[in-house]
C-alpha atoms as a PDB file:
ATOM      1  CA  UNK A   1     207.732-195.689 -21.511  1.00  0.00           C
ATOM      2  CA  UNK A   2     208.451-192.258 -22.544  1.00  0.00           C
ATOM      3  CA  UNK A   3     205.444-189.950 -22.550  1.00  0.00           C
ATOM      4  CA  UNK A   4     205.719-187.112 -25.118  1.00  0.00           C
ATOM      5  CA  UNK A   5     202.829-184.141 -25.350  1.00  0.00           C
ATOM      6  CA  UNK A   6     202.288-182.797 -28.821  1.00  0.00           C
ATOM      7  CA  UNK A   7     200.601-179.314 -29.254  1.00  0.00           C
ATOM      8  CA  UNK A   8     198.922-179.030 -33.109  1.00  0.00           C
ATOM      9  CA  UNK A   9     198.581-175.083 -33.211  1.00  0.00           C
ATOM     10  CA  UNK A  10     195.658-175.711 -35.266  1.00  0.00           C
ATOM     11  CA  UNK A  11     196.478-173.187 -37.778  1.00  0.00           C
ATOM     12  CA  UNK A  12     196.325-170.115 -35.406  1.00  0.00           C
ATOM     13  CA  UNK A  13     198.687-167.329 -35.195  1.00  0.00           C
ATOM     14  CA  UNK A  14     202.312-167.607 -33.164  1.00  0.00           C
ATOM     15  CA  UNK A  15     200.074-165.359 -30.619  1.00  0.00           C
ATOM     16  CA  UNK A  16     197.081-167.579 -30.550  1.00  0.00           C
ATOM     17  CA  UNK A  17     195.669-169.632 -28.017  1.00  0.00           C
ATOM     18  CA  UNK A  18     196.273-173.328 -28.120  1.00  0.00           C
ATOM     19  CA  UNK A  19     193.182-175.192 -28.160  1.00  0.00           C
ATOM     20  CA  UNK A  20     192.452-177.811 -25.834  1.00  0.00           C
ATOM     21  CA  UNK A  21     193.652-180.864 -26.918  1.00  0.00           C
ATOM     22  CA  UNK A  22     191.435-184.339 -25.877  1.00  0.00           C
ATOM     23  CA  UNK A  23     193.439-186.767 -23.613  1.00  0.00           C
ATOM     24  CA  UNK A  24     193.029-189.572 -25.754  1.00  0.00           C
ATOM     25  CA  UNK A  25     195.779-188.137 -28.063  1.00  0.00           C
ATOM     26  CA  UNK A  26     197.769-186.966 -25.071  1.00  0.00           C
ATOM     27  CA  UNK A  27     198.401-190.071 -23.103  1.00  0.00           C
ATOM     28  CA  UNK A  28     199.212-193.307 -25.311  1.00  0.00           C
ATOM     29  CA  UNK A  29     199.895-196.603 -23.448  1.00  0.00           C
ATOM     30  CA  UNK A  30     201.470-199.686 -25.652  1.00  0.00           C
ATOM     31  CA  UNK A  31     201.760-203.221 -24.282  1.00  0.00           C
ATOM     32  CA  UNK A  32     203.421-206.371 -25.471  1.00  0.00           C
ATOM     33  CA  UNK A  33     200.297-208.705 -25.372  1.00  0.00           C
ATOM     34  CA  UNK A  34     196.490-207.921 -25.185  1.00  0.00           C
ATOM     35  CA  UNK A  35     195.584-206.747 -21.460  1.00  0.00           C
ATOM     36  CA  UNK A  36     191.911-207.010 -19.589  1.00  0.00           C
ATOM     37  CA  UNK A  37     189.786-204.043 -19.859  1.00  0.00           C
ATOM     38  CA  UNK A  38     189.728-201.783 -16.663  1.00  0.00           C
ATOM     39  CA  UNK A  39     186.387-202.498 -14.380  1.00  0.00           C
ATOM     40  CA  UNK A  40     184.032-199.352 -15.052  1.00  0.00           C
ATOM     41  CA  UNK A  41     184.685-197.879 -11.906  1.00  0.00           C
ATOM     42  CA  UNK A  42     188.317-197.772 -11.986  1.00  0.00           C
ATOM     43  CA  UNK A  43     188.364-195.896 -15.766  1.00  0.00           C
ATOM     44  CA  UNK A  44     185.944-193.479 -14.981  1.00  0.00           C
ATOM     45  CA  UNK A  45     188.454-192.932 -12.715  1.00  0.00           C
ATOM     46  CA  UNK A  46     191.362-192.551 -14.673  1.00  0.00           C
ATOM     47  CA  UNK A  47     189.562-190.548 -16.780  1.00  0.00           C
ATOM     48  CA  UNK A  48     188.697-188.138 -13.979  1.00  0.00           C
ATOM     49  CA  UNK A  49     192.700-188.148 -13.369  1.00  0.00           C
ATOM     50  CA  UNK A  50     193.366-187.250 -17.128  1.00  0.00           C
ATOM     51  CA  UNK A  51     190.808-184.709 -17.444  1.00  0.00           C
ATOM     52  CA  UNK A  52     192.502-182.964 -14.445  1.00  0.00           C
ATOM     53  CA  UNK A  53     195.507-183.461 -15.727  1.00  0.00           C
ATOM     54  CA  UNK A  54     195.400-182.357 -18.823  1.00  0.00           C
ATOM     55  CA  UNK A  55     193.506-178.942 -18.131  1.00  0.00           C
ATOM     56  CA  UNK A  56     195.225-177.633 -15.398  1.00  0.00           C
ATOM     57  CA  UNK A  57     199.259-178.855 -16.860  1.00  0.00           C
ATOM     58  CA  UNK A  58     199.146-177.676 -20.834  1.00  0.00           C
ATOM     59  CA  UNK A  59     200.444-174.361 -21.237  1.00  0.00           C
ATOM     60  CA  UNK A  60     202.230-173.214 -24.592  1.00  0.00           C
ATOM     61  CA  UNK A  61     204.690-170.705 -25.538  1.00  0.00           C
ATOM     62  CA  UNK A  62     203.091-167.254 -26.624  1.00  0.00           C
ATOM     63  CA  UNK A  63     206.054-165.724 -27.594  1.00  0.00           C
ATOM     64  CA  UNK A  64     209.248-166.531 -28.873  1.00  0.00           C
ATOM     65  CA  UNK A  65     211.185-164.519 -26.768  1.00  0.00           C
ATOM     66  CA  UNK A  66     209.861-166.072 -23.521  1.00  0.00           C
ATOM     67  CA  UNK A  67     209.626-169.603 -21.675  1.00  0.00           C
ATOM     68  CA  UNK A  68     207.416-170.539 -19.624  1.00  0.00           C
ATOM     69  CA  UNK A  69     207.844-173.793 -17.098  1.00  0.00           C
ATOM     70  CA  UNK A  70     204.849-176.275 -17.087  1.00  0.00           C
ATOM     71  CA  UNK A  71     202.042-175.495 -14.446  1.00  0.00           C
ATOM     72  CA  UNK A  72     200.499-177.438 -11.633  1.00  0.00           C
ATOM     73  CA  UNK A  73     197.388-177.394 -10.282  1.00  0.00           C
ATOM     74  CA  UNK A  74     198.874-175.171  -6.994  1.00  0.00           C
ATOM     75  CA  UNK A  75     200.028-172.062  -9.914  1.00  0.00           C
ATOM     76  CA  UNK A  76     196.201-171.277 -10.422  1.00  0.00           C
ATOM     77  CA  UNK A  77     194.906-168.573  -7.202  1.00  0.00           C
ATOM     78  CA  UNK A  78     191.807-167.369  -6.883  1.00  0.00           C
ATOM     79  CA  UNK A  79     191.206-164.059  -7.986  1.00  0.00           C
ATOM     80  CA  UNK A  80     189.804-161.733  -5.005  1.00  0.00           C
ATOM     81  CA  UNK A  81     186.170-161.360  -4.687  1.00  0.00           C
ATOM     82  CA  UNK A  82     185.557-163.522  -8.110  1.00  0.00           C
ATOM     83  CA  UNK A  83     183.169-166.103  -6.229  1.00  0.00           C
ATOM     84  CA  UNK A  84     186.157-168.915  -6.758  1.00  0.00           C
ATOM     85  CA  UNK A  85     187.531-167.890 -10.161  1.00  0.00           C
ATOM     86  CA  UNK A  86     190.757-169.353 -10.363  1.00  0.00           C
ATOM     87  CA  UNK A  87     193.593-168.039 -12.808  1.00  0.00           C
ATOM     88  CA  UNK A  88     196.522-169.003 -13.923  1.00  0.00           C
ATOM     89  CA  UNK A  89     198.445-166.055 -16.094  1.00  0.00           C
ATOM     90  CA  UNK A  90     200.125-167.754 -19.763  1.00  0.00           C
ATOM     91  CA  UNK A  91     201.873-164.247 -20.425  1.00  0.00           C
ATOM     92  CA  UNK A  92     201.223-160.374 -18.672  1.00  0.00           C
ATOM     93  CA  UNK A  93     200.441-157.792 -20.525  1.00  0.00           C
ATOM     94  CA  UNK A  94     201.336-154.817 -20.533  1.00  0.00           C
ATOM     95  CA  UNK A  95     203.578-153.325 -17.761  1.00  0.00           C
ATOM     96  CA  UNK A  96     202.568-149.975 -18.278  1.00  0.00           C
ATOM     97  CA  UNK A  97     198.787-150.239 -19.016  1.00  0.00           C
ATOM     98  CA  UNK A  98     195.841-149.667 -17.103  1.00  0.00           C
ATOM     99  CA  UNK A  99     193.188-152.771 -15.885  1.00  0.00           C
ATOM    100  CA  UNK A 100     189.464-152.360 -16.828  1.00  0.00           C
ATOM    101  CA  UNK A 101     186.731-150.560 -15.086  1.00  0.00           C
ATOM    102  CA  UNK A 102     183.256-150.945 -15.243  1.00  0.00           C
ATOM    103  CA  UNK A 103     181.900-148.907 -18.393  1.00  0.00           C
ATOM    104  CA  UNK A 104     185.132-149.882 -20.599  1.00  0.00           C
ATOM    105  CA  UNK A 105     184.776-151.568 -23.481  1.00  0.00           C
ATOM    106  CA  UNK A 106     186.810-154.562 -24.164  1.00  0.00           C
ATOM    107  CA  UNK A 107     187.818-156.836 -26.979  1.00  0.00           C
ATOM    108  CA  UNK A 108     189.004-160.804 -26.241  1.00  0.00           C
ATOM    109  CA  UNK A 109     189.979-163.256 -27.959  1.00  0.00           C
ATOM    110  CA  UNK A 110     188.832-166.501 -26.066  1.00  0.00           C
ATOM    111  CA  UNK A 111     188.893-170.802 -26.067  1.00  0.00           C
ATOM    112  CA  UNK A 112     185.693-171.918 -23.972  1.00  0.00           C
ATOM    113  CA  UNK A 113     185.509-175.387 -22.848  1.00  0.00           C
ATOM    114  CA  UNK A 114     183.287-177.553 -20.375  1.00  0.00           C
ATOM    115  CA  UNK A 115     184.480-179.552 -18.019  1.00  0.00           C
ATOM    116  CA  UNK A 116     181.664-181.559 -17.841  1.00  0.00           C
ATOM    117  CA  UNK A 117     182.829-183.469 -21.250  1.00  0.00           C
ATOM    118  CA  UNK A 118     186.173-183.924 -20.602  1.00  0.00           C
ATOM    119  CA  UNK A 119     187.204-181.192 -21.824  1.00  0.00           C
ATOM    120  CA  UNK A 120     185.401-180.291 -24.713  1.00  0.00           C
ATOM    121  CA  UNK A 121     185.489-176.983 -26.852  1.00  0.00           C
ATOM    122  CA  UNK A 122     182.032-175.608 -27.341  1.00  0.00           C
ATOM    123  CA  UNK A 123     183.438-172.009 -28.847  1.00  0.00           C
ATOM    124  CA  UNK A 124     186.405-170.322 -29.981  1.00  0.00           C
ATOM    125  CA  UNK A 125     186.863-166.415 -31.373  1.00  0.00           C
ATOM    126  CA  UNK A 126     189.094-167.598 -33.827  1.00  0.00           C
ATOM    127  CA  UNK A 127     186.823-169.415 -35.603  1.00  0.00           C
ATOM    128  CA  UNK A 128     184.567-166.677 -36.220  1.00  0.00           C
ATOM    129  CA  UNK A 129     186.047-164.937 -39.272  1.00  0.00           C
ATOM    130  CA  UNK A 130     185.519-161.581 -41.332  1.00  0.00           C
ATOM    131  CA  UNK A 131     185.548-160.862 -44.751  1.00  0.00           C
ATOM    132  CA  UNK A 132     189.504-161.043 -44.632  1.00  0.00           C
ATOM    133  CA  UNK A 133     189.637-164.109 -42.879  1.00  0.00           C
ATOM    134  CA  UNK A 134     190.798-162.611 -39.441  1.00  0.00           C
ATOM    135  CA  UNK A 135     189.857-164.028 -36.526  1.00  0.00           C
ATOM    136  CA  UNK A 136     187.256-161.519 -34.848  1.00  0.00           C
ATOM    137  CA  UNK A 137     187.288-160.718 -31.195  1.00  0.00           C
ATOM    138  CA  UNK A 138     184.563-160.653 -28.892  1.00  0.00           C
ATOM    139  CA  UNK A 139     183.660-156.916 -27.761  1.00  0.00           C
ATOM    140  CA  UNK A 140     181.296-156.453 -24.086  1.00  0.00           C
ATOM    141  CA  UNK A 141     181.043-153.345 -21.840  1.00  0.00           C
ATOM    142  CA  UNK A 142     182.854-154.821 -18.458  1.00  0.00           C
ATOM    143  CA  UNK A 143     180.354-154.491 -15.813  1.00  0.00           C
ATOM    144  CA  UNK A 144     177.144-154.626 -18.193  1.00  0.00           C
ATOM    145  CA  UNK A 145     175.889-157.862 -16.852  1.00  0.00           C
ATOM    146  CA  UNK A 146     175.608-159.368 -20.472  1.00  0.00           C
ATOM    147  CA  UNK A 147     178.742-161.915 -19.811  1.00  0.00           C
ATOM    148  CA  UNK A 148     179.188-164.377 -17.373  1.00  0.00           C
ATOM    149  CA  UNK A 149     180.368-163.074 -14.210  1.00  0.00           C
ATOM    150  CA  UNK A 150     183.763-165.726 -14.637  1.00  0.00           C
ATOM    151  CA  UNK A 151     185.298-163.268 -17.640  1.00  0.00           C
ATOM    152  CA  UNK A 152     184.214-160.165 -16.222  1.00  0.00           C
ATOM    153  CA  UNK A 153     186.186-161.551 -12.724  1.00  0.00           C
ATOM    154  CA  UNK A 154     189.080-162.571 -14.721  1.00  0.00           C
ATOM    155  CA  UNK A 155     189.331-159.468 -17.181  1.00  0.00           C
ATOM    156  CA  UNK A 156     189.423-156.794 -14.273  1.00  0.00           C
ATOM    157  CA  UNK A 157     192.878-157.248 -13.976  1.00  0.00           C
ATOM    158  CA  UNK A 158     194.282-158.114 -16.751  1.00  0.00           C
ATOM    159  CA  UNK A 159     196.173-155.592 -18.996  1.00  0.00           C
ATOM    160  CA  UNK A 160     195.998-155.459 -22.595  1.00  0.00           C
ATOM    161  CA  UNK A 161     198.232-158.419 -24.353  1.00  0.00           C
ATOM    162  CA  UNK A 162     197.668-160.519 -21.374  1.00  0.00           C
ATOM    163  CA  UNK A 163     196.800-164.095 -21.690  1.00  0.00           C
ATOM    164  CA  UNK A 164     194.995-166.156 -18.458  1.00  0.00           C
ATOM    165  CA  UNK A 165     193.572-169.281 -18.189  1.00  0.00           C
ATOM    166  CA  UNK A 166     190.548-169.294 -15.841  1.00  0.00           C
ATOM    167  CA  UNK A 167     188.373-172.074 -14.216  1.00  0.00           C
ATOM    168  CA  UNK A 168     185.107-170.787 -13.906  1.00  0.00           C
ATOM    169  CA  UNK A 169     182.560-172.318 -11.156  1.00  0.00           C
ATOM    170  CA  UNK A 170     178.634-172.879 -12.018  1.00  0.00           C
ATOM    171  CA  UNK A 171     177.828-169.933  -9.795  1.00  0.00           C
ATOM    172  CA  UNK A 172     180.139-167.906 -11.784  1.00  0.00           C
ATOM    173  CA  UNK A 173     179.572-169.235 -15.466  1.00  0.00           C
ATOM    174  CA  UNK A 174     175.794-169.312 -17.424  1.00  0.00           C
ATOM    175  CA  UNK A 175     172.933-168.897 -14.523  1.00  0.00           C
ATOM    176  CA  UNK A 176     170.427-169.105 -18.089  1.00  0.00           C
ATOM    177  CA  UNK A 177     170.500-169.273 -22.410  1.00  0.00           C
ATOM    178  CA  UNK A 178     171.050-165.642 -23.097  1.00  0.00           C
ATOM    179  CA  UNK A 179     174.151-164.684 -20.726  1.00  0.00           C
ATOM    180  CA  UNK A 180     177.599-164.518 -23.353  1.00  0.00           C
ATOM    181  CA  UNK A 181     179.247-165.535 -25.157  1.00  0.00           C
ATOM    182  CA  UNK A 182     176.826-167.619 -26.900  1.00  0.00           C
ATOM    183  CA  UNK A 183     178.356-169.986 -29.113  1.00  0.00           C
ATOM    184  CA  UNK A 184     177.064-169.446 -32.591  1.00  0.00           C
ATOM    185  CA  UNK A 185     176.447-173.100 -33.493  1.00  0.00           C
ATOM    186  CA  UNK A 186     173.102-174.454 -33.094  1.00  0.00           C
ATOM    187  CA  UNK A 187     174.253-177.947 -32.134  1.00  0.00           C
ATOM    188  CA  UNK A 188     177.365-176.129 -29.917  1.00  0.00           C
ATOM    189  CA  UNK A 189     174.676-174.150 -27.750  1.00  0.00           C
ATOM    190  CA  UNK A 190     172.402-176.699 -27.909  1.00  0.00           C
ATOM    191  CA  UNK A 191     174.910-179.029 -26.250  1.00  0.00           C
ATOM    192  CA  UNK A 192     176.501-176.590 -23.941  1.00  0.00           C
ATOM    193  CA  UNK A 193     173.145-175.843 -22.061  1.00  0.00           C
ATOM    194  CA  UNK A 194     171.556-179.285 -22.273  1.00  0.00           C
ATOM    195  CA  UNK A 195     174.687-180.158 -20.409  1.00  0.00           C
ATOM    196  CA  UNK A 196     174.711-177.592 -17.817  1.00  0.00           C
ATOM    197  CA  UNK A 197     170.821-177.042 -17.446  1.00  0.00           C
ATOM    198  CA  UNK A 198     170.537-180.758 -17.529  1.00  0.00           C
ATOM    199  CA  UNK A 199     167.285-181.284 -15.367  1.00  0.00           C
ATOM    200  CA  UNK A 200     168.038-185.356 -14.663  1.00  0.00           C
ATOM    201  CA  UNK A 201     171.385-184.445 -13.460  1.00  0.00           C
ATOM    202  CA  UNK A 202     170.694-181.820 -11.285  1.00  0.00           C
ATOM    203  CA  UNK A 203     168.229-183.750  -9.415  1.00  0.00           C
ATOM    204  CA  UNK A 204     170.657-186.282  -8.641  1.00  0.00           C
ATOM    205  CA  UNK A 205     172.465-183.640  -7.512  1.00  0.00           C
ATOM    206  CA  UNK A 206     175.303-182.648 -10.076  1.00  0.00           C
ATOM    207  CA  UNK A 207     174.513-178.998 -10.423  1.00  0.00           C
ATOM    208  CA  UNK A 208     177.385-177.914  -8.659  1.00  0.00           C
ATOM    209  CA  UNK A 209     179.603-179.485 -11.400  1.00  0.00           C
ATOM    210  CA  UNK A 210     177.767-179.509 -14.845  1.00  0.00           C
ATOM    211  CA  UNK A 211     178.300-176.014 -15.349  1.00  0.00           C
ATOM    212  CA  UNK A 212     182.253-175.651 -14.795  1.00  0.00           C
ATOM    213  CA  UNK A 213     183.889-173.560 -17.498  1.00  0.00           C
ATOM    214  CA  UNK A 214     187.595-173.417 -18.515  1.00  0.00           C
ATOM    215  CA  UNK A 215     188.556-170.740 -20.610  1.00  0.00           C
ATOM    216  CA  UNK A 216     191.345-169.127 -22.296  1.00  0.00           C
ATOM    217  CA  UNK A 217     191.690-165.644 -22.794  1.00  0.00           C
ATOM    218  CA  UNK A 218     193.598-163.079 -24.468  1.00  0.00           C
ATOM    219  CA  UNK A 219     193.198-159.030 -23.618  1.00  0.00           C
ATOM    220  CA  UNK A 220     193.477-157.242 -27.089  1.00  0.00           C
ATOM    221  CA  UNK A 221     192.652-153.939 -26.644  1.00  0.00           C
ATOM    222  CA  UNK A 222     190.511-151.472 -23.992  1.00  0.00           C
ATOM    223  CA  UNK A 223     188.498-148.521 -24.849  1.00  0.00           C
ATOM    224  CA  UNK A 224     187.402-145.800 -22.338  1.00  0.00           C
ATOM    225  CA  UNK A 225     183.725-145.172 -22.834  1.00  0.00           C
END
């Protein structure tokens, strides 16, 4: 059986992020006669195995003029005092630039997704649109303490046209409802912290995994304050 991965740009620029893509239209299995359903235990996990697999192996080509070989789990490293942020860089920016400092301003362009649902996408800057239709980037003063500490770790040193894939943990994603980016979707936020701040959960003791964050992230530009 030959396994073939199939990235939909979904309609985004040739410098865009690829979204995440759900497994179920990753991995397709066929079989010559009707087979027994796996016991519950043993899906959930294969599931696990395909969540895992899938966000820490997709990468995509951000520029024409460069190729890039598919990761593994051992290409992400842990950025230095991040509180286990762990990055894996798509394309580096700028060779000549400078990273951020505490006080800059910054504009990124971002895919957020939760681990916690296999996956799923709660926000995206490129679906937030002005007048023209452009995608608009997400501005924050780096050190500010408005943003979860995960993109603040993982910005610091980047350089402008940069592109990193981070995986945030709980300590270093949402600690409460008003820390950004905030989805601007009712039902989005609404499912993003009922997830995370899930009281049920946590007292059987899954805090330490609701809340981990993988996000994409593209440096666009950096302005001294």
């Amino acid at each position: 059986m030959v396994i073939q991965f199939i990235f939909d740009p979904y309609k985004l620029r040739t410098r865009s992020i690829l979204p995440y893509i759900p497994t179920n239209k990753i991995f397709a299995t066929s079989h010559s006669s009707p087979q027994p359903a796996p016991a519950p235990t043993k899906r959930r996990r294969e599931l696990s195995l395909l969540v895992v697999t899938t966000l820490f192996s997709g990468v995509a080509l951000f520029n024409s003029n460069k190729s890039w070989s598919k990761p593994t789990i051992s290409d992400f490293t842990e950025l230095p005092n991040s509180g286990g942020v762990k990055a894996l860089d798509l394309r580096i920016g700028d060779d000549g630039g400078e990273n951020p400092a505490n006080g800059d301003k910054v504009a990124i362009h971002y895919y957020g997704r939760l681990a916690a649902k296999q996956g799923w996408r709660f926000d995206s800057t490129y679906d937030h649109k002005d007048g023209n239709g452009e995608p608009i980037p997400f501005e924050f003063v780096l050190g500010s303490g408005k943003v979860i500490s995960g993109i603040e770790s993982a910005v610091r040193s980047m350089k402008v046209g940069g592109i990193r894939r981070v995986v945030i943990p709980p300590s270093q994603g949402y600690q409460n409802t008003s820390q950004e980016p905030i989805p601007p979707n009712f039902f989005d936020r609404q499912r993003l912290f009922t997830t995370i701040f899930n009281p049920t959960r946590m007292a059987n003791g899954e805090g330490s995994t609701l809340g981990t964050l993988v996000f994409d992230i593209e440096l666009v530009s950096l302005r001294h304050q």
